[in-house]
PDB file of N, CA and C in Angstrom:
ATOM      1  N   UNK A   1     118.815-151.364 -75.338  1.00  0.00           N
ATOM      2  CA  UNK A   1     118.529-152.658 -74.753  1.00  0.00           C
ATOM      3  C   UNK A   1     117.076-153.006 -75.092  1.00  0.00           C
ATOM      4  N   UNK A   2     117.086-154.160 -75.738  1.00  0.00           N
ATOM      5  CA  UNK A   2     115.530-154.680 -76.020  1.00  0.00           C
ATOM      6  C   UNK A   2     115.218-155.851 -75.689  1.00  0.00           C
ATOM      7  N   UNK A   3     114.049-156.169 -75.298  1.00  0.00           N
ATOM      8  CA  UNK A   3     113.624-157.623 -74.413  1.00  0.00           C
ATOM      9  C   UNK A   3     113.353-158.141 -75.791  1.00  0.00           C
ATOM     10  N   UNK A   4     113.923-159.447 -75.983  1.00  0.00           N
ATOM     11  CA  UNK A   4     113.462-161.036 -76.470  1.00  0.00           C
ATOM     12  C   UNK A   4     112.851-161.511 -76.502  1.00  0.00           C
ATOM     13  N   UNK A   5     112.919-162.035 -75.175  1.00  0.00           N
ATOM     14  CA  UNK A   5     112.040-163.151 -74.887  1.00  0.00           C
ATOM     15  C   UNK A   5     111.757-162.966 -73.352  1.00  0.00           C
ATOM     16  N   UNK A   6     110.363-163.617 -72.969  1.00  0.00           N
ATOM     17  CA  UNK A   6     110.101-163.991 -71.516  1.00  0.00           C
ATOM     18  C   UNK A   6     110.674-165.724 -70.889  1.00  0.00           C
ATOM     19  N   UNK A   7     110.432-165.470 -69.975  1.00  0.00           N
ATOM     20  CA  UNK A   7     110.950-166.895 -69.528  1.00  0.00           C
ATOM     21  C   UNK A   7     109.852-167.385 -68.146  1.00  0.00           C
ATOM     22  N   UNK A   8     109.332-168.264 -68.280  1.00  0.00           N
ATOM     23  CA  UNK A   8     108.138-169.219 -66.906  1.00  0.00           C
ATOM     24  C   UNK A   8     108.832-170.728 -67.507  1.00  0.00           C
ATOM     25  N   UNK A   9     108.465-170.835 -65.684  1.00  0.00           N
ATOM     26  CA  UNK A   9     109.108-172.080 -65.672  1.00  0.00           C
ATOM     27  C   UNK A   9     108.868-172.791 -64.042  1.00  0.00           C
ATOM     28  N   UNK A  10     109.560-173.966 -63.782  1.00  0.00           N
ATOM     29  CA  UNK A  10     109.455-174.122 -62.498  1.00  0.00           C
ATOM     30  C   UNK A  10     111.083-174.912 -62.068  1.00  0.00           C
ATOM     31  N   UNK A  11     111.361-174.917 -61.090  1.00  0.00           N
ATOM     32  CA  UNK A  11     112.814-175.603 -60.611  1.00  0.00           C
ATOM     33  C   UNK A  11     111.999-176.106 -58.840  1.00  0.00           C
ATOM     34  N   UNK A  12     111.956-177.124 -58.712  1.00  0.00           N
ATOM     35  CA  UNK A  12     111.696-177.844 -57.421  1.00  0.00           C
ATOM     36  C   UNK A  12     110.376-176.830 -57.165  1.00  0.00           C
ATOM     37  N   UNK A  13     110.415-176.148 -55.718  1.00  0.00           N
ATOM     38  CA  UNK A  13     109.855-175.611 -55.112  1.00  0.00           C
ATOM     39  C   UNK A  13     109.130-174.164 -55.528  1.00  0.00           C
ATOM     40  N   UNK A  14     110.253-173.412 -56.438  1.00  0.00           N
ATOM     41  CA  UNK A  14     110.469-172.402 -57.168  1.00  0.00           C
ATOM     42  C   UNK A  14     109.745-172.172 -58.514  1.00  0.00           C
ATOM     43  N   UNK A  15     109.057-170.557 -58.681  1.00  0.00           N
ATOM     44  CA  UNK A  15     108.742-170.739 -60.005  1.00  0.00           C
ATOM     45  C   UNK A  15     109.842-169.809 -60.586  1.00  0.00           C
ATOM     46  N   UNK A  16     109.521-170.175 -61.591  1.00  0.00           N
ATOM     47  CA  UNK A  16     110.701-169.084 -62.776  1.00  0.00           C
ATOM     48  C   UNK A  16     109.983-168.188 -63.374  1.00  0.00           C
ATOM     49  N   UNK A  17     110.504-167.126 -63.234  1.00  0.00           N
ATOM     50  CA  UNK A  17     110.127-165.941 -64.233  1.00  0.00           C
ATOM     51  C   UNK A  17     111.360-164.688 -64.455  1.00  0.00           C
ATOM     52  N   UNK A  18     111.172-164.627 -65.712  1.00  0.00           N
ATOM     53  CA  UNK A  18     112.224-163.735 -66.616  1.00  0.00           C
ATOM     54  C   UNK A  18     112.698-163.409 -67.853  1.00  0.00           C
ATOM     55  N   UNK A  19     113.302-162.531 -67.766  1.00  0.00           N
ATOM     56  CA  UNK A  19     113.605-161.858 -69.204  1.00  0.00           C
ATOM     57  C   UNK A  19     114.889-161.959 -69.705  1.00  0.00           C
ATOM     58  N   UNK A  20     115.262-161.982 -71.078  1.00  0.00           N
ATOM     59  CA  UNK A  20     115.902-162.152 -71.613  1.00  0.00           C
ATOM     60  C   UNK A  20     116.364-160.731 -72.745  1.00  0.00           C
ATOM     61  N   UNK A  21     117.349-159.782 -72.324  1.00  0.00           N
ATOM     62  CA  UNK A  21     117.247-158.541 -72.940  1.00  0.00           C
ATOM     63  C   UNK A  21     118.526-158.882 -74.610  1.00  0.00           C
ATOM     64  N   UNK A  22     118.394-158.058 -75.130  1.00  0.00           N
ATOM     65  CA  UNK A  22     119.474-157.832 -76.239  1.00  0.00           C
ATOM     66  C   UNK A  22     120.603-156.562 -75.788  1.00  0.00           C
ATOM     67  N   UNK A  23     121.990-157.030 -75.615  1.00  0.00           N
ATOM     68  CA  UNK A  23     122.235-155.391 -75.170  1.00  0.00           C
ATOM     69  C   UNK A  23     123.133-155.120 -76.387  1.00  0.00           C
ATOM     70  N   UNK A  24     122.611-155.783 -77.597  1.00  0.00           N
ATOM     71  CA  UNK A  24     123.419-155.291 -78.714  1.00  0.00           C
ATOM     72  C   UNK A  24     124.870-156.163 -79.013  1.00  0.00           C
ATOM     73  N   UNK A  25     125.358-155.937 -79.879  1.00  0.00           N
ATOM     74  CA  UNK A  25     126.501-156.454 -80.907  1.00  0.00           C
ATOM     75  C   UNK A  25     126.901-158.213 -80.064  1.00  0.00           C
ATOM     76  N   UNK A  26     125.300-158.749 -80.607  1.00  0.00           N
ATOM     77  CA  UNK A  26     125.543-159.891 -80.264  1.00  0.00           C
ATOM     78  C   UNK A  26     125.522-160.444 -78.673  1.00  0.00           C
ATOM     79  N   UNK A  27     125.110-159.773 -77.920  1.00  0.00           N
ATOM     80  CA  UNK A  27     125.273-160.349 -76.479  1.00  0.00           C
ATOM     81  C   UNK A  27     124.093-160.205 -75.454  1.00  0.00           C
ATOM     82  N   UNK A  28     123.778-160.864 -75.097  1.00  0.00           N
ATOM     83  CA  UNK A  28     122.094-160.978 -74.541  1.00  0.00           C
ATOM     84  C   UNK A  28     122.877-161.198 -72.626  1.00  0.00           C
ATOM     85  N   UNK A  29     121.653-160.743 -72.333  1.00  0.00           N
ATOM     86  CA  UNK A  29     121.696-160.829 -70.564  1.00  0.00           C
ATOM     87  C   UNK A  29     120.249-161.494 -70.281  1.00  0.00           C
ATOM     88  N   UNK A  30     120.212-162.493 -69.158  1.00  0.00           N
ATOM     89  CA  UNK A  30     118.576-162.959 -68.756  1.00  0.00           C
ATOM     90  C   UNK A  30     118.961-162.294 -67.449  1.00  0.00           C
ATOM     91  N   UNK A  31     117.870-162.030 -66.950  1.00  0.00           N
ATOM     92  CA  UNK A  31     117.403-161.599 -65.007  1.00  0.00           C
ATOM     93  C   UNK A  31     116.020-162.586 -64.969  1.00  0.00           C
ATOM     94  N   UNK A  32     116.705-163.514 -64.138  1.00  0.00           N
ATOM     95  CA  UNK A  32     115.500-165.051 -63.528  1.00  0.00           C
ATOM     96  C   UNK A  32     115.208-164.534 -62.029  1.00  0.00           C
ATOM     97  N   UNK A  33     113.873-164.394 -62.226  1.00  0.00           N
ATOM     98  CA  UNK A  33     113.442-163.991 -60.312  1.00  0.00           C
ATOM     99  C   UNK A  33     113.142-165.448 -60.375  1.00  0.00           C
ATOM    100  N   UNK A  34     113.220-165.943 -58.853  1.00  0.00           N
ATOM    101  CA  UNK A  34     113.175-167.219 -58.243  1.00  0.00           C
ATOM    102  C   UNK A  34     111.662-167.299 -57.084  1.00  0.00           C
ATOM    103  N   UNK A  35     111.000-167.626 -57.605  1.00  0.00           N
ATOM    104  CA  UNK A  35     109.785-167.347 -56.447  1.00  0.00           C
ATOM    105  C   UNK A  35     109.330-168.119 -55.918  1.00  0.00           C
ATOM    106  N   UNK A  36     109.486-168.256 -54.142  1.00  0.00           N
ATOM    107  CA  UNK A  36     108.905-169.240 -54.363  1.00  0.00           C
ATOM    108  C   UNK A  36     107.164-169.286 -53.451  1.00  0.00           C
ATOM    109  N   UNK A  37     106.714-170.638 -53.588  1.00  0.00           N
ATOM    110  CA  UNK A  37     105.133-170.669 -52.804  1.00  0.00           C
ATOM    111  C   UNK A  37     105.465-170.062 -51.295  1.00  0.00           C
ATOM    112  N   UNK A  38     104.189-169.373 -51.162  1.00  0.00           N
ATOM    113  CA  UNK A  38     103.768-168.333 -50.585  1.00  0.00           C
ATOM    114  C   UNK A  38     103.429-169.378 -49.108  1.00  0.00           C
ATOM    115  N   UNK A  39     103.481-170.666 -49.589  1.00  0.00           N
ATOM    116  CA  UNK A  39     102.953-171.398 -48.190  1.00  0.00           C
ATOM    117  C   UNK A  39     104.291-171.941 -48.053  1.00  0.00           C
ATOM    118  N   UNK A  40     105.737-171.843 -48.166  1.00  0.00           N
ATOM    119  CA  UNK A  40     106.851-172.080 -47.761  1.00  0.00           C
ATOM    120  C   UNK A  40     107.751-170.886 -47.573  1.00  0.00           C
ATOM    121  N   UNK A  41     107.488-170.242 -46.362  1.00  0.00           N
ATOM    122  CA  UNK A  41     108.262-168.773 -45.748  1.00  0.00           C
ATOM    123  C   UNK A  41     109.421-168.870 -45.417  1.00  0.00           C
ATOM    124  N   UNK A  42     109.862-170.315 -45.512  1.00  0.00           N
ATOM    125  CA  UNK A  42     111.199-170.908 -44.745  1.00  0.00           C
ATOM    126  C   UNK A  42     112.191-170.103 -46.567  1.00  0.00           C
ATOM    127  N   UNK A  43     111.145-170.322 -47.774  1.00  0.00           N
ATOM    128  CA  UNK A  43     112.183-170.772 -48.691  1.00  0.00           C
ATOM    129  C   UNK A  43     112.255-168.180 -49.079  1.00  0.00           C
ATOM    130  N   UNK A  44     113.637-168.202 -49.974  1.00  0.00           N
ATOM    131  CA  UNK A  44     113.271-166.404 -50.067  1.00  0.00           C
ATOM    132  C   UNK A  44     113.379-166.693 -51.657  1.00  0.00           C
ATOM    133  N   UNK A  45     113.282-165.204 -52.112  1.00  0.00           N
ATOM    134  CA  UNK A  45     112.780-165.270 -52.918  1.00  0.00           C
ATOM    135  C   UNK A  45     114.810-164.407 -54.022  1.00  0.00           C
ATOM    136  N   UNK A  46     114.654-164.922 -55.132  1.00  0.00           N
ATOM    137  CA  UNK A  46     116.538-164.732 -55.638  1.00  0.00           C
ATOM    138  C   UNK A  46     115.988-164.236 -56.538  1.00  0.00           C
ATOM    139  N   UNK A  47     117.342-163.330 -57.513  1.00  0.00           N
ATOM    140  CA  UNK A  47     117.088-162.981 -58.695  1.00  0.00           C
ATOM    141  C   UNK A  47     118.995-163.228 -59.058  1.00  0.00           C
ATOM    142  N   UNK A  48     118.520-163.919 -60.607  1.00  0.00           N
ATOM    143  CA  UNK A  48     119.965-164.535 -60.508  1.00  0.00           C
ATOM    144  C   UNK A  48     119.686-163.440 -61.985  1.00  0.00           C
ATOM    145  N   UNK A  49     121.095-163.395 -62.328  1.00  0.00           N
ATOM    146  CA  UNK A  49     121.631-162.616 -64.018  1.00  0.00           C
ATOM    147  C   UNK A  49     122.634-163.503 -64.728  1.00  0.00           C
ATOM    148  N   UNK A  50     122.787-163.518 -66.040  1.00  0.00           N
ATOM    149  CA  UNK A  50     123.568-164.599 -66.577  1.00  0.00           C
ATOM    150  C   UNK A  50     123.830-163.570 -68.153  1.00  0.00           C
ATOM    151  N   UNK A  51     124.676-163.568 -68.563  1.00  0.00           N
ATOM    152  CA  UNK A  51     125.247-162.866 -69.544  1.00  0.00           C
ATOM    153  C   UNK A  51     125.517-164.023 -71.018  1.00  0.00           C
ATOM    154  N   UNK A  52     125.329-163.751 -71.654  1.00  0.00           N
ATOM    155  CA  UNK A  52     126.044-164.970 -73.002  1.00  0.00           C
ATOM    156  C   UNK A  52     126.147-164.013 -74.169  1.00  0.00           C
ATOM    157  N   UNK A  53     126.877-165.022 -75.440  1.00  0.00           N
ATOM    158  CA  UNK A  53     126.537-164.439 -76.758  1.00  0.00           C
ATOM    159  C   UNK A  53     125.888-164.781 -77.520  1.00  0.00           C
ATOM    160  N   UNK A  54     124.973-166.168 -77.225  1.00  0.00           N
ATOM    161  CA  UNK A  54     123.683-166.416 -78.004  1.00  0.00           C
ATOM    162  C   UNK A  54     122.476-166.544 -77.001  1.00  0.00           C
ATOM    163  N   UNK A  55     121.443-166.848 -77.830  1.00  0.00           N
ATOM    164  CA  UNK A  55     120.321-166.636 -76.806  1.00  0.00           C
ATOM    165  C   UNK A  55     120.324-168.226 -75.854  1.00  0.00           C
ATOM    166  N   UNK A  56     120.923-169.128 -77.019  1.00  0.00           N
ATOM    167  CA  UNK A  56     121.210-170.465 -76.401  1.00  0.00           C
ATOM    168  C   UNK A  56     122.080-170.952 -75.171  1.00  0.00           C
ATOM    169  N   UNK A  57     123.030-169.684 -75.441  1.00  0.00           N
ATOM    170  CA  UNK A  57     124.110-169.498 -74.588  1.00  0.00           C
ATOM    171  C   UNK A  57     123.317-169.580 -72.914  1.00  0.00           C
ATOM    172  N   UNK A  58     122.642-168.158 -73.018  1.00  0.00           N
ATOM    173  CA  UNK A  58     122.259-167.570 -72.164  1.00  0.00           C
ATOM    174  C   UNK A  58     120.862-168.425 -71.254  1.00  0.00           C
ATOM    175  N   UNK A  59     120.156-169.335 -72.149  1.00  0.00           N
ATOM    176  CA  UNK A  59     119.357-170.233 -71.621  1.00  0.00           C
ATOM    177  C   UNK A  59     119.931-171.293 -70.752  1.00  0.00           C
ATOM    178  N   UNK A  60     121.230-171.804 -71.141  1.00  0.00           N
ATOM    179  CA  UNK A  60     121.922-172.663 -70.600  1.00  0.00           C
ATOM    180  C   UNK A  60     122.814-172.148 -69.441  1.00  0.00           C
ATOM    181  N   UNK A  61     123.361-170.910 -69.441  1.00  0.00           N
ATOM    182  CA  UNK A  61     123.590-170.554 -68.182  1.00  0.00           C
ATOM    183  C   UNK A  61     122.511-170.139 -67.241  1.00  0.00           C
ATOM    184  N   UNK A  62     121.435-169.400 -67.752  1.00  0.00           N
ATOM    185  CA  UNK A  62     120.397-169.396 -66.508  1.00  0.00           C
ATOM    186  C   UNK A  62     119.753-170.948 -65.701  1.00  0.00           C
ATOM    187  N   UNK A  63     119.736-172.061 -66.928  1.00  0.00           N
ATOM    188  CA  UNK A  63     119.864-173.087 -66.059  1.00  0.00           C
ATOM    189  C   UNK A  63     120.377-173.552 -65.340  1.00  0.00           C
ATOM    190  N   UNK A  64     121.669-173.603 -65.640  1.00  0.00           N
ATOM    191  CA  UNK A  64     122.353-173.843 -64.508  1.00  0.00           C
ATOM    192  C   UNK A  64     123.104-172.755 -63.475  1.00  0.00           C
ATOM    193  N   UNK A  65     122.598-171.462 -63.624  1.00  0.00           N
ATOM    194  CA  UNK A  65     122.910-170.686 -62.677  1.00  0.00           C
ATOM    195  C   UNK A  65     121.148-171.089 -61.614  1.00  0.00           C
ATOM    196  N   UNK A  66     120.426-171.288 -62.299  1.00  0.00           N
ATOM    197  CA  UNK A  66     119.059-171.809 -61.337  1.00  0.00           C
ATOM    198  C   UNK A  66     119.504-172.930 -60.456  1.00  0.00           C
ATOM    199  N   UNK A  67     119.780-173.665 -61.021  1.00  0.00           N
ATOM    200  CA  UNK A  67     119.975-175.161 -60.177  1.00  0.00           C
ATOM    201  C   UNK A  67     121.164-174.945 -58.932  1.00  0.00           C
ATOM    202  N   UNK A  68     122.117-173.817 -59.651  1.00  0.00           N
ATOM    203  CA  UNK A  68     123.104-173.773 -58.363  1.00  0.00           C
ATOM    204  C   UNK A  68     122.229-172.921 -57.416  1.00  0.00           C
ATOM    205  N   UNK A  69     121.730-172.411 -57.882  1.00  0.00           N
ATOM    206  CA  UNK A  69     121.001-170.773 -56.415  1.00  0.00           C
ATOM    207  C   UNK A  69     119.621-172.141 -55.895  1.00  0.00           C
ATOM    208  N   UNK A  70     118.855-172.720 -56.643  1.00  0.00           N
ATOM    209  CA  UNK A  70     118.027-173.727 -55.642  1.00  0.00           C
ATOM    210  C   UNK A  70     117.740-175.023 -55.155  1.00  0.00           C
ATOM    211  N   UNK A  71     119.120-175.771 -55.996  1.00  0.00           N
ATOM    212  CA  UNK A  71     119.642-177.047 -55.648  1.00  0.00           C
ATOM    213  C   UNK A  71     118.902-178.451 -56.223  1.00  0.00           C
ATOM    214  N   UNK A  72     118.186-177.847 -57.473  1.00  0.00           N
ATOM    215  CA  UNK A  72     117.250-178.826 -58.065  1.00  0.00           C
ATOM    216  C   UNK A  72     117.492-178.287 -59.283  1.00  0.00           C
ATOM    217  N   UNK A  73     117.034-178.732 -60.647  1.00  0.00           N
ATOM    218  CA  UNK A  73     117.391-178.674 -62.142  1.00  0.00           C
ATOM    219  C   UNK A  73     115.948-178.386 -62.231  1.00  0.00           C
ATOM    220  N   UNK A  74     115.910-177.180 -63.448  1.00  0.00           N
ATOM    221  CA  UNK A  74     114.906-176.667 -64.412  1.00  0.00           C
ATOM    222  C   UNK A  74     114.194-177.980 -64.283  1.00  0.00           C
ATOM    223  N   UNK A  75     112.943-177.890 -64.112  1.00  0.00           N
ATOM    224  CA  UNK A  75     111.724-178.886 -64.614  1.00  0.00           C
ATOM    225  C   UNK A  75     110.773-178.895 -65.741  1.00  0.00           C
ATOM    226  N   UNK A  76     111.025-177.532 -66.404  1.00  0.00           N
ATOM    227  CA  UNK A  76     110.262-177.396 -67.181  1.00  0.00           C
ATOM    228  C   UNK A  76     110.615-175.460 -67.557  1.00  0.00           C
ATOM    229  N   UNK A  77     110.873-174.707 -68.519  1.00  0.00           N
ATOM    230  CA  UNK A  77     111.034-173.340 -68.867  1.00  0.00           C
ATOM    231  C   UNK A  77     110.088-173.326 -70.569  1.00  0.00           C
ATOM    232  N   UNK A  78     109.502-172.510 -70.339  1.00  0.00           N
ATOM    233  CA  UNK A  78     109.169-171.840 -71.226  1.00  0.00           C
ATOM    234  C   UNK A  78     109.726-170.797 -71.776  1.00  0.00           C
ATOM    235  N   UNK A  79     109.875-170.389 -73.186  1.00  0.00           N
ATOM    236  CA  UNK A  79     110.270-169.205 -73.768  1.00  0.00           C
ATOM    237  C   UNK A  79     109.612-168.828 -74.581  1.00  0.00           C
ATOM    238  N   UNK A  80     108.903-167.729 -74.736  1.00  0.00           N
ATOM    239  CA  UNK A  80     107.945-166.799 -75.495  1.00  0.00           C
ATOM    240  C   UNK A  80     108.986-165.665 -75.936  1.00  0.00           C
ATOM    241  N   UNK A  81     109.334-165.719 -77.353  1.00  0.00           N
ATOM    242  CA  UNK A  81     109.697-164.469 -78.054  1.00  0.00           C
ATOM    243  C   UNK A  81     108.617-163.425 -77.557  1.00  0.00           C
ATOM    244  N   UNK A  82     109.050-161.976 -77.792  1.00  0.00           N
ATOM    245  CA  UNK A  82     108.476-160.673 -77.262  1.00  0.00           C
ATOM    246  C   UNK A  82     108.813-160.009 -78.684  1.00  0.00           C
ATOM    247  N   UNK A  83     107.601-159.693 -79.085  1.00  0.00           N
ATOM    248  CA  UNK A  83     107.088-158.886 -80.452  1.00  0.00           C
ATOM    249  C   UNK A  83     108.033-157.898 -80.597  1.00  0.00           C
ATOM    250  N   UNK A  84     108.536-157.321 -81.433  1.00  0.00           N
ATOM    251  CA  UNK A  84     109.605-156.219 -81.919  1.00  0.00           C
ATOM    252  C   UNK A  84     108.931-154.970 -80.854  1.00  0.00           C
ATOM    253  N   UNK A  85     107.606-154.453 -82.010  1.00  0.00           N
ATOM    254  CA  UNK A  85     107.236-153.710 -80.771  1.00  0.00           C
ATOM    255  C   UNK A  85     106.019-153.439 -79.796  1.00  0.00           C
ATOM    256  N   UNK A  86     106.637-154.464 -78.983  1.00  0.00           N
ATOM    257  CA  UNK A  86     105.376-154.725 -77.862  1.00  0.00           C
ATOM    258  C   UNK A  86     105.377-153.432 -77.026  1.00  0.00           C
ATOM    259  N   UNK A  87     104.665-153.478 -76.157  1.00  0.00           N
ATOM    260  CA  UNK A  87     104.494-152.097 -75.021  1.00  0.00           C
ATOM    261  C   UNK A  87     105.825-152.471 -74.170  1.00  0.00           C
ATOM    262  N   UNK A  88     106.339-151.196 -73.349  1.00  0.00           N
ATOM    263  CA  UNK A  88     107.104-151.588 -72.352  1.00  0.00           C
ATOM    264  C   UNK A  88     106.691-152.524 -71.067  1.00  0.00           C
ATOM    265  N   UNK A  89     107.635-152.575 -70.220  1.00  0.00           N
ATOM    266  CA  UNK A  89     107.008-153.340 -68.928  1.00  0.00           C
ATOM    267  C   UNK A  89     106.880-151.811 -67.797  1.00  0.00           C
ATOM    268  N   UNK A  90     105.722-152.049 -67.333  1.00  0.00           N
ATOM    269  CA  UNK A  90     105.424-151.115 -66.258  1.00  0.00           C
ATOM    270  C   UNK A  90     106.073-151.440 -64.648  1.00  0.00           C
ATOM    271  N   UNK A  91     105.702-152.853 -64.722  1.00  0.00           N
ATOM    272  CA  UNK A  91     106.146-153.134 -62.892  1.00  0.00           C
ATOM    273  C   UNK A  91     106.415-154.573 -63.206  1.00  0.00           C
ATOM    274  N   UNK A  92     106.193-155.507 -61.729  1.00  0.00           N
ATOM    275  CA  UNK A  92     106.678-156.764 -61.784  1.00  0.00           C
ATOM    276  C   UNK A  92     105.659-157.473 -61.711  1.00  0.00           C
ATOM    277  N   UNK A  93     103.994-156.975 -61.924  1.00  0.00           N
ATOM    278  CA  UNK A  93     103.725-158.312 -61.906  1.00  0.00           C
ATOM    279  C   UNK A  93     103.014-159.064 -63.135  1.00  0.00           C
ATOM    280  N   UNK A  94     104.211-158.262 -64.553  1.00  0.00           N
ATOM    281  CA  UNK A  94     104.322-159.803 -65.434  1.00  0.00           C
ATOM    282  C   UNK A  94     104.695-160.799 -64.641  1.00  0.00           C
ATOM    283  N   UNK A  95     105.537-161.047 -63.615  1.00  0.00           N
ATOM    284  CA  UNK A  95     106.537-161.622 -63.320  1.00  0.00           C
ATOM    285  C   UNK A  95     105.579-162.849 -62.297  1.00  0.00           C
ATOM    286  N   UNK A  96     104.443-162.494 -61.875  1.00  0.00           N
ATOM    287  CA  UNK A  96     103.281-163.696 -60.989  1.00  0.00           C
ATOM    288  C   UNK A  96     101.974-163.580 -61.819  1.00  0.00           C
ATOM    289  N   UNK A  97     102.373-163.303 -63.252  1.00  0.00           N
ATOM    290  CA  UNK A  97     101.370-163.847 -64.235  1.00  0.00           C
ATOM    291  C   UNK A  97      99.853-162.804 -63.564  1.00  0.00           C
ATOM    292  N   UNK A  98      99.582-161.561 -63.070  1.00  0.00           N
ATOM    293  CA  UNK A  98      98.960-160.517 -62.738  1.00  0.00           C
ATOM    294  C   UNK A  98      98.883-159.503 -63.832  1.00  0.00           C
ATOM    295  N   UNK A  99      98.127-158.943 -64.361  1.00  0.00           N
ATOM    296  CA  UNK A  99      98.105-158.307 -64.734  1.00  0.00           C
ATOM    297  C   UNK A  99      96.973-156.744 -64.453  1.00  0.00           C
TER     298      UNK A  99
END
């Protein structure tokens, strides 16, 4: 299994962050954590998964697997390809832009 691409973004209230893995013979998986501001405790925090066989595939179901889990449409996603061989990921906070 090898990461792709990253994914930032925002949906309403929510930011987006996630990855996009390869699990081989053509079929990619994303994991979108859903985060949201730290000054709205009312809202929690999701991690949705979406499976496809292109990477296009798989962008388009995490969108709209986003919009169903927070009731508003992608506003904006970014996708950054991930270098063949970059370092691994240690913890999560690629995931609030921390390093």
């Amino acid at each position: 299994m090898a990461r792709k691409a990253l994914l930032r973004g925002n949906a309403g209230n929510y930011r987006i962050r996630g990855t996009i893995w390869d699990l081989g013979s053509f079929a990619y998986r994303a994991y979108v954590h859903l985060v949201p501001p730290t000054t709205r405790p009312d809202l929690s925090w999701s991690v949705v998964s979406v499976d496809g066989m292109t990477l296009q595939e798989v962008l388009g179901a995490a969108k709209a697997q986003v919009k169903s889990t927070v009731g508003t449409p992608v506003e904006r996603l970014e996708v950054r390809a991930v270098p063949r061989n970059s370092e691994p990921l240690l913890g999560f906070d690629h995931l609030h832009g921390r390093r």
